[in-house]
PDB file of N, CA and C in Angstrom:
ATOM      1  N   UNK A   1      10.035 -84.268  63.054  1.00  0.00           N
ATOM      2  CA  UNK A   1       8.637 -84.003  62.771  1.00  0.00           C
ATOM      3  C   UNK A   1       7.909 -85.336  62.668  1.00  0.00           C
ATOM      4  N   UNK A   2       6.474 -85.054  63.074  1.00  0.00           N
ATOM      5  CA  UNK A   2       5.823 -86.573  62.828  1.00  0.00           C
ATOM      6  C   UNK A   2       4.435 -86.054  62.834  1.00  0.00           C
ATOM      7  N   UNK A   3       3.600 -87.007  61.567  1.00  0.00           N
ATOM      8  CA  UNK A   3       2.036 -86.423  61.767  1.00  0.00           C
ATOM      9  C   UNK A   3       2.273 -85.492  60.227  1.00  0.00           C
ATOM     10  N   UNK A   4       1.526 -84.528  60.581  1.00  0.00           N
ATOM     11  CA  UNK A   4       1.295 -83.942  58.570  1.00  0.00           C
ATOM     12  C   UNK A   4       1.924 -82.717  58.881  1.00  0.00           C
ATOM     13  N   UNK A   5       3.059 -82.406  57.708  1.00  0.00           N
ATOM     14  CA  UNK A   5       3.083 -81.294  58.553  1.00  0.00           C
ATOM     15  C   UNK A   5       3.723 -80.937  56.563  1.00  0.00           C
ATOM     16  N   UNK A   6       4.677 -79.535  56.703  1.00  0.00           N
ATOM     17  CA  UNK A   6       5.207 -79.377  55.060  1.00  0.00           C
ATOM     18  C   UNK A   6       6.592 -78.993  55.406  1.00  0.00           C
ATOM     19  N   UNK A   7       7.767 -78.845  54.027  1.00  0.00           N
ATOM     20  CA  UNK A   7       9.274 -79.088  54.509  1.00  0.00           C
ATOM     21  C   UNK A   7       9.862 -78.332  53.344  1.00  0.00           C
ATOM     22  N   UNK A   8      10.273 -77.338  53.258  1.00  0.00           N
ATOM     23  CA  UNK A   8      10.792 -76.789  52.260  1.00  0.00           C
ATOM     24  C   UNK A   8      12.358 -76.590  51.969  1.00  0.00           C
ATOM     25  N   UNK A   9      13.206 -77.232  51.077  1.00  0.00           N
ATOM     26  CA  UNK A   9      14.182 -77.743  51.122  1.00  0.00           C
ATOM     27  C   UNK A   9      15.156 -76.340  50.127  1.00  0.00           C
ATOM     28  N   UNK A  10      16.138 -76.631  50.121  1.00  0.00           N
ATOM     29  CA  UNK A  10      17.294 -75.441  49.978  1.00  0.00           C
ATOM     30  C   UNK A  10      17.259 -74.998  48.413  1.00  0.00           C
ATOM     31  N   UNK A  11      17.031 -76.311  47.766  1.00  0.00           N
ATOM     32  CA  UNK A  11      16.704 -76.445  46.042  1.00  0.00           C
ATOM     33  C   UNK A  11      15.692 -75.990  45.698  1.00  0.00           C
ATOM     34  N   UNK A  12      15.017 -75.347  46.184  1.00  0.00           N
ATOM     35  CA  UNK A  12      13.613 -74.891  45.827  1.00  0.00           C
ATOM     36  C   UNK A  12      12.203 -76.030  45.742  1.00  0.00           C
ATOM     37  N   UNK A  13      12.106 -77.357  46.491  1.00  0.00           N
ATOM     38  CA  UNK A  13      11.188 -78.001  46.232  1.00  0.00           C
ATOM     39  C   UNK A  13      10.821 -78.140  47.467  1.00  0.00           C
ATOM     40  N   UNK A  14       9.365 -78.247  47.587  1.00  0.00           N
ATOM     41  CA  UNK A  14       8.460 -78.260  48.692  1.00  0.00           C
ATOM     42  C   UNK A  14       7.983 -79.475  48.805  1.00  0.00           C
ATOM     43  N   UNK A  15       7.432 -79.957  50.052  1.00  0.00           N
ATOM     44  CA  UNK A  15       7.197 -81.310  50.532  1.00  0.00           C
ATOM     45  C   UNK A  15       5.795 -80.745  51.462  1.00  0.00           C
ATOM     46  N   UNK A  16       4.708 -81.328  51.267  1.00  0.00           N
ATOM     47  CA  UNK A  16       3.418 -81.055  51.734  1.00  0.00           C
ATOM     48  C   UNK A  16       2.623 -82.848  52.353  1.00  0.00           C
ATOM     49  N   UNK A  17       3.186 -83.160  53.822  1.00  0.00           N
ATOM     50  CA  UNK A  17       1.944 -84.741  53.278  1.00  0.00           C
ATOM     51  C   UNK A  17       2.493 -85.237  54.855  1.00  0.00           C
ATOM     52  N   UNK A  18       2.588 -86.510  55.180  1.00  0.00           N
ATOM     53  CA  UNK A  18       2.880 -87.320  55.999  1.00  0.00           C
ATOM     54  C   UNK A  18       4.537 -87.623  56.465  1.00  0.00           C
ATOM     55  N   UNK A  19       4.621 -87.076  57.827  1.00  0.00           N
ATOM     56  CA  UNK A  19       6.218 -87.312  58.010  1.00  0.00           C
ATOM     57  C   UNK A  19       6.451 -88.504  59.093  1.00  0.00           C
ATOM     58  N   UNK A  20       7.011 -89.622  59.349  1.00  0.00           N
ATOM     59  CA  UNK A  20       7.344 -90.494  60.702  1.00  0.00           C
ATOM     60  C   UNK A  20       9.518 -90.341  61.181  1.00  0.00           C
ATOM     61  N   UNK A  21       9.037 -89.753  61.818  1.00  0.00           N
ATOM     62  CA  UNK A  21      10.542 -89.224  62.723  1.00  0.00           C
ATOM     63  C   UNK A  21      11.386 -88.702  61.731  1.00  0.00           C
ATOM     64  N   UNK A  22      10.731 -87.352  60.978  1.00  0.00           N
ATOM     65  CA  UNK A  22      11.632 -86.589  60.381  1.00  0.00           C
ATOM     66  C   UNK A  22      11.482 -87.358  58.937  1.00  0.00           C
ATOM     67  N   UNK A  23      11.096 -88.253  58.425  1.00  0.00           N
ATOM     68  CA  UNK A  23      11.212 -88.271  57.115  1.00  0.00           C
ATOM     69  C   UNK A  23       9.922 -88.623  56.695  1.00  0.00           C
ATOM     70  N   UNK A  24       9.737 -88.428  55.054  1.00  0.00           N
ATOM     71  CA  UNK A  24       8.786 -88.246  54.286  1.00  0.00           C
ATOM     72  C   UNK A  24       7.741 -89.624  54.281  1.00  0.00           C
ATOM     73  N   UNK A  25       6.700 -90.076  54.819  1.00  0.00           N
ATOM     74  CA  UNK A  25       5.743 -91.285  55.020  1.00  0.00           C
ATOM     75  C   UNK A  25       4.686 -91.174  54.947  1.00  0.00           C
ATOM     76  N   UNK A  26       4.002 -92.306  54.113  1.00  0.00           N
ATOM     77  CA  UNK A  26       2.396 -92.033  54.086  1.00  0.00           C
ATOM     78  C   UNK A  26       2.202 -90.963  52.588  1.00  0.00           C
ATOM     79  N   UNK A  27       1.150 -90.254  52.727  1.00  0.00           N
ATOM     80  CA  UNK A  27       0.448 -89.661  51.615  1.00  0.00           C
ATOM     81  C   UNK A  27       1.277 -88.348  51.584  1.00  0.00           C
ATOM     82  N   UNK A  28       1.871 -87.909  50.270  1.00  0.00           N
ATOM     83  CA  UNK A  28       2.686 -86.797  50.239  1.00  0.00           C
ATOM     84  C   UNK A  28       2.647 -86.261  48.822  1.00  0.00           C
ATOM     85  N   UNK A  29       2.961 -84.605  48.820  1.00  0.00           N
ATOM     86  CA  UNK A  29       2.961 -83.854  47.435  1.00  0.00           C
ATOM     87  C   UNK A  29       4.738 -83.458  47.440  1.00  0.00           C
ATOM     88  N   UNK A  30       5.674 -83.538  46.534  1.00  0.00           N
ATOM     89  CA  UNK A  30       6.794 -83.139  46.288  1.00  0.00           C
ATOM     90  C   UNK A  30       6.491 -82.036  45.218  1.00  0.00           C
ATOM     91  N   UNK A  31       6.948 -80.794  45.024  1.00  0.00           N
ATOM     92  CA  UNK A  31       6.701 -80.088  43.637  1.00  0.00           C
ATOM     93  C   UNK A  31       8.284 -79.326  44.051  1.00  0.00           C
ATOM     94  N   UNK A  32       8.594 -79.406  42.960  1.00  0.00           N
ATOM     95  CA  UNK A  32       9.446 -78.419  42.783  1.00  0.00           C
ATOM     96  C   UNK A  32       8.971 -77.548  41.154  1.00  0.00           C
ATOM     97  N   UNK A  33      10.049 -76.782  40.793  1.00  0.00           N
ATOM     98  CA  UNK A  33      10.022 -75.728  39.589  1.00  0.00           C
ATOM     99  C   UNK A  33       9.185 -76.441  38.603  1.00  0.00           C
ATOM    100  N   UNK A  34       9.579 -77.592  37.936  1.00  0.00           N
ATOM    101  CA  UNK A  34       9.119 -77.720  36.644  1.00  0.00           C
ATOM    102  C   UNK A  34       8.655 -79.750  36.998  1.00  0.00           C
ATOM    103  N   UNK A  35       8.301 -79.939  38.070  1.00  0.00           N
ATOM    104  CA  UNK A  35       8.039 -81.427  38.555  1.00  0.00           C
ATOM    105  C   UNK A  35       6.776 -81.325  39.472  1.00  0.00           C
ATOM    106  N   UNK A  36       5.973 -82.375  39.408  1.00  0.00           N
ATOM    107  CA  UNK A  36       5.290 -82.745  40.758  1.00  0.00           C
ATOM    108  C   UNK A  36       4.955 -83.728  40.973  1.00  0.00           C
ATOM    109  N   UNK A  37       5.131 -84.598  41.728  1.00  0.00           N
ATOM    110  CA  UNK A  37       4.640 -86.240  42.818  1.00  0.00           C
ATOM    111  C   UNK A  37       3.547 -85.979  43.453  1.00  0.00           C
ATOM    112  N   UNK A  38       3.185 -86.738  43.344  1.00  0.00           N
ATOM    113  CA  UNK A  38       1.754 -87.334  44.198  1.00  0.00           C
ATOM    114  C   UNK A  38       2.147 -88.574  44.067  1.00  0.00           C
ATOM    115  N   UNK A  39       1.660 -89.106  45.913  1.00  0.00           N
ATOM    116  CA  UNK A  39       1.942 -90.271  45.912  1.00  0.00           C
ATOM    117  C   UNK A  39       2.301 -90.616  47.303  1.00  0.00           C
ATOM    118  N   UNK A  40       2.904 -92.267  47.505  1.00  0.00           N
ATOM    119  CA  UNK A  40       2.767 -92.683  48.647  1.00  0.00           C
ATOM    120  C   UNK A  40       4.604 -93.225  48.889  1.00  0.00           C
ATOM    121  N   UNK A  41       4.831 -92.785  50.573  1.00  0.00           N
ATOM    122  CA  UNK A  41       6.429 -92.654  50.627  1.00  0.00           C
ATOM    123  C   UNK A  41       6.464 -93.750  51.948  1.00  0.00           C
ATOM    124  N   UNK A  42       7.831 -94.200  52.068  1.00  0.00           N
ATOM    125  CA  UNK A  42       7.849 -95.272  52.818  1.00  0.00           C
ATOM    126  C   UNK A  42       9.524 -94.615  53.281  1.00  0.00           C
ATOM    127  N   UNK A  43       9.798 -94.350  54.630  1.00  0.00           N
ATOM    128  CA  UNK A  43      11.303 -94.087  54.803  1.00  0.00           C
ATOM    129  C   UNK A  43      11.964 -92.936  54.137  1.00  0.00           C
ATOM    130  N   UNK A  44      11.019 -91.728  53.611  1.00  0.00           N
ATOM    131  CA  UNK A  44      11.808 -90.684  52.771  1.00  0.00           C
ATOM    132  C   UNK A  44      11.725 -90.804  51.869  1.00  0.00           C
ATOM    133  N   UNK A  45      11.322 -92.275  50.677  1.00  0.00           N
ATOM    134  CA  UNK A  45      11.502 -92.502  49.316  1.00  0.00           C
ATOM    135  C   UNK A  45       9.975 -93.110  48.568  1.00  0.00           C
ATOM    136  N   UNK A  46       9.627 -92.465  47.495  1.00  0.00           N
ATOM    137  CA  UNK A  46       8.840 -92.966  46.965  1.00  0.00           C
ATOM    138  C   UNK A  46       8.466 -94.166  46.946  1.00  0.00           C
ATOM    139  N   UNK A  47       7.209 -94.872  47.334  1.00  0.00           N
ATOM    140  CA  UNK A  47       6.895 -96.030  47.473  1.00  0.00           C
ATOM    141  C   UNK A  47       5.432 -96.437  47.316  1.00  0.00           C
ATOM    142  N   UNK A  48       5.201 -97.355  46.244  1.00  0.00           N
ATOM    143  CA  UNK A  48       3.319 -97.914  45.903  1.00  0.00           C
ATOM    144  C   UNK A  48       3.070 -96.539  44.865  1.00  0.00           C
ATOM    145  N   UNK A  49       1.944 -96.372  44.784  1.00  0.00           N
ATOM    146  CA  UNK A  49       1.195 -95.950  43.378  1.00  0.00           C
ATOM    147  C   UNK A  49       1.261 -94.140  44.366  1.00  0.00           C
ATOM    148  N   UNK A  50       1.735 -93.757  42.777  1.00  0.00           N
ATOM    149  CA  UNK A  50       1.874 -92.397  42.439  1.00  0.00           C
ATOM    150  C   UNK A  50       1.483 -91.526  41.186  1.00  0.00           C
ATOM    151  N   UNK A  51       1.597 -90.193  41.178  1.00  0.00           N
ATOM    152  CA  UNK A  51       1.735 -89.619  39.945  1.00  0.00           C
ATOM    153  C   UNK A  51       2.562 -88.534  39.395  1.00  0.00           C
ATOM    154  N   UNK A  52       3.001 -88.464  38.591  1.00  0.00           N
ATOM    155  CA  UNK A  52       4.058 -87.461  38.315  1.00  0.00           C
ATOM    156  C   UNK A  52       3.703 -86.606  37.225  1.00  0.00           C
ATOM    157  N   UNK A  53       3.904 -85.274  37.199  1.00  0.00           N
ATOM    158  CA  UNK A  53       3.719 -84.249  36.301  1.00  0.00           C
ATOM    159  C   UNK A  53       4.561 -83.775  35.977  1.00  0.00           C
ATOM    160  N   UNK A  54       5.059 -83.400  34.527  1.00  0.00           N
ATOM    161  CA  UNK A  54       6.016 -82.782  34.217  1.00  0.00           C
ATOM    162  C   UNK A  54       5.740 -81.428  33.533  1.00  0.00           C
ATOM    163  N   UNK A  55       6.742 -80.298  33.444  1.00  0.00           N
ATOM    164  CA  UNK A  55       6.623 -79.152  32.890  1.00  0.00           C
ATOM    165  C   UNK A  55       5.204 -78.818  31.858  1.00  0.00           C
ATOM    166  N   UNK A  56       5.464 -79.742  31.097  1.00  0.00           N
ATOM    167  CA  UNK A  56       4.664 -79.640  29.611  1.00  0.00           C
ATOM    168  C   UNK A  56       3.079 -80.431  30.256  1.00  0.00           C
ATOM    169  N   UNK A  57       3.006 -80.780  31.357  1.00  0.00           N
ATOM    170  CA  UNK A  57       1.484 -80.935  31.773  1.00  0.00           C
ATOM    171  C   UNK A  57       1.196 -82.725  31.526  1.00  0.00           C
ATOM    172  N   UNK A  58       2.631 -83.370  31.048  1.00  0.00           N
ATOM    173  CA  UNK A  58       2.227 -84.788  30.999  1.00  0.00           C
ATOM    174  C   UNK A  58       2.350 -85.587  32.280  1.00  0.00           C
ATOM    175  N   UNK A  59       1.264 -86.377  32.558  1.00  0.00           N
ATOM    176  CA  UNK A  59       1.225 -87.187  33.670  1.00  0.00           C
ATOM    177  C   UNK A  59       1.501 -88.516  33.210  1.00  0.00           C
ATOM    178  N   UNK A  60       2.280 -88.941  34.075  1.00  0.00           N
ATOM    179  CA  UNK A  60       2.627 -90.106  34.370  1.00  0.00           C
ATOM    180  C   UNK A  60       2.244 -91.125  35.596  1.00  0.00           C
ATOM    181  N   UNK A  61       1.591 -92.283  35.506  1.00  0.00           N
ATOM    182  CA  UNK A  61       1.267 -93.190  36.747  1.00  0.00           C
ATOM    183  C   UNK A  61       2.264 -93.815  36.758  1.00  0.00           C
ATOM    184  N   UNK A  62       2.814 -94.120  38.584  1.00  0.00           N
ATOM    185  CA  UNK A  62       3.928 -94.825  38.854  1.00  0.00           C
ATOM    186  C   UNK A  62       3.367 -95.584  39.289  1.00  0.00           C
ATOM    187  N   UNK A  63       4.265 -96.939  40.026  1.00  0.00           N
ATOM    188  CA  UNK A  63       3.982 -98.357  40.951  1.00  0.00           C
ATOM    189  C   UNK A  63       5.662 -97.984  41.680  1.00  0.00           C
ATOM    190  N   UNK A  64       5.987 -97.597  42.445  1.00  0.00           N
ATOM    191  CA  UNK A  64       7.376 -97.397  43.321  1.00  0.00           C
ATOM    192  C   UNK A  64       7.452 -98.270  43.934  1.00  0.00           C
ATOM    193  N   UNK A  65       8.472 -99.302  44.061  1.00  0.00           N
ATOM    194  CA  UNK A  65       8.591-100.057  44.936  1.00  0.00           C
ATOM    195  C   UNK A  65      10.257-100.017  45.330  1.00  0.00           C
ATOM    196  N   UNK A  66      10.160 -99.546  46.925  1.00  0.00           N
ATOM    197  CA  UNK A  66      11.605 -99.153  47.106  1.00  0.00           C
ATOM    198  C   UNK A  66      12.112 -99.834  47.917  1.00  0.00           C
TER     199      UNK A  66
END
């Protein structure tokens, strides 16, 4: 896959954002059950400024550098 497209994985978490040859790049949403990312991916892996939500509604700002 390449360009924007979404990826729904076996564990129950969804991938919504930017893919370059099959993996996760550029501007992307990860959510699964009780998690969610926002944020920017480099090679499949979180990378540069993000945000993370957890169950209980607390956000967290990241800096990823991978």
């Amino acid at each position: 896959m390449h360009g924007f497209g979404q990826k729904n994985y076996i564990d129950g978490k969804e991938y919504r954002g930017e893919f370059v040859q099959d993996k996760r790049s550029g501007y992307g949403e990860l959510c699964s059950h009780n998690v969610m990312y926002y944020g920017y991916w480099i090679q499949g892996k979180q990378h540069g400024l993000g945000k993370l939500i957890v169950n209980d509604e607390t956000e967290y700002c990241l800096w990823n550098l991978s």
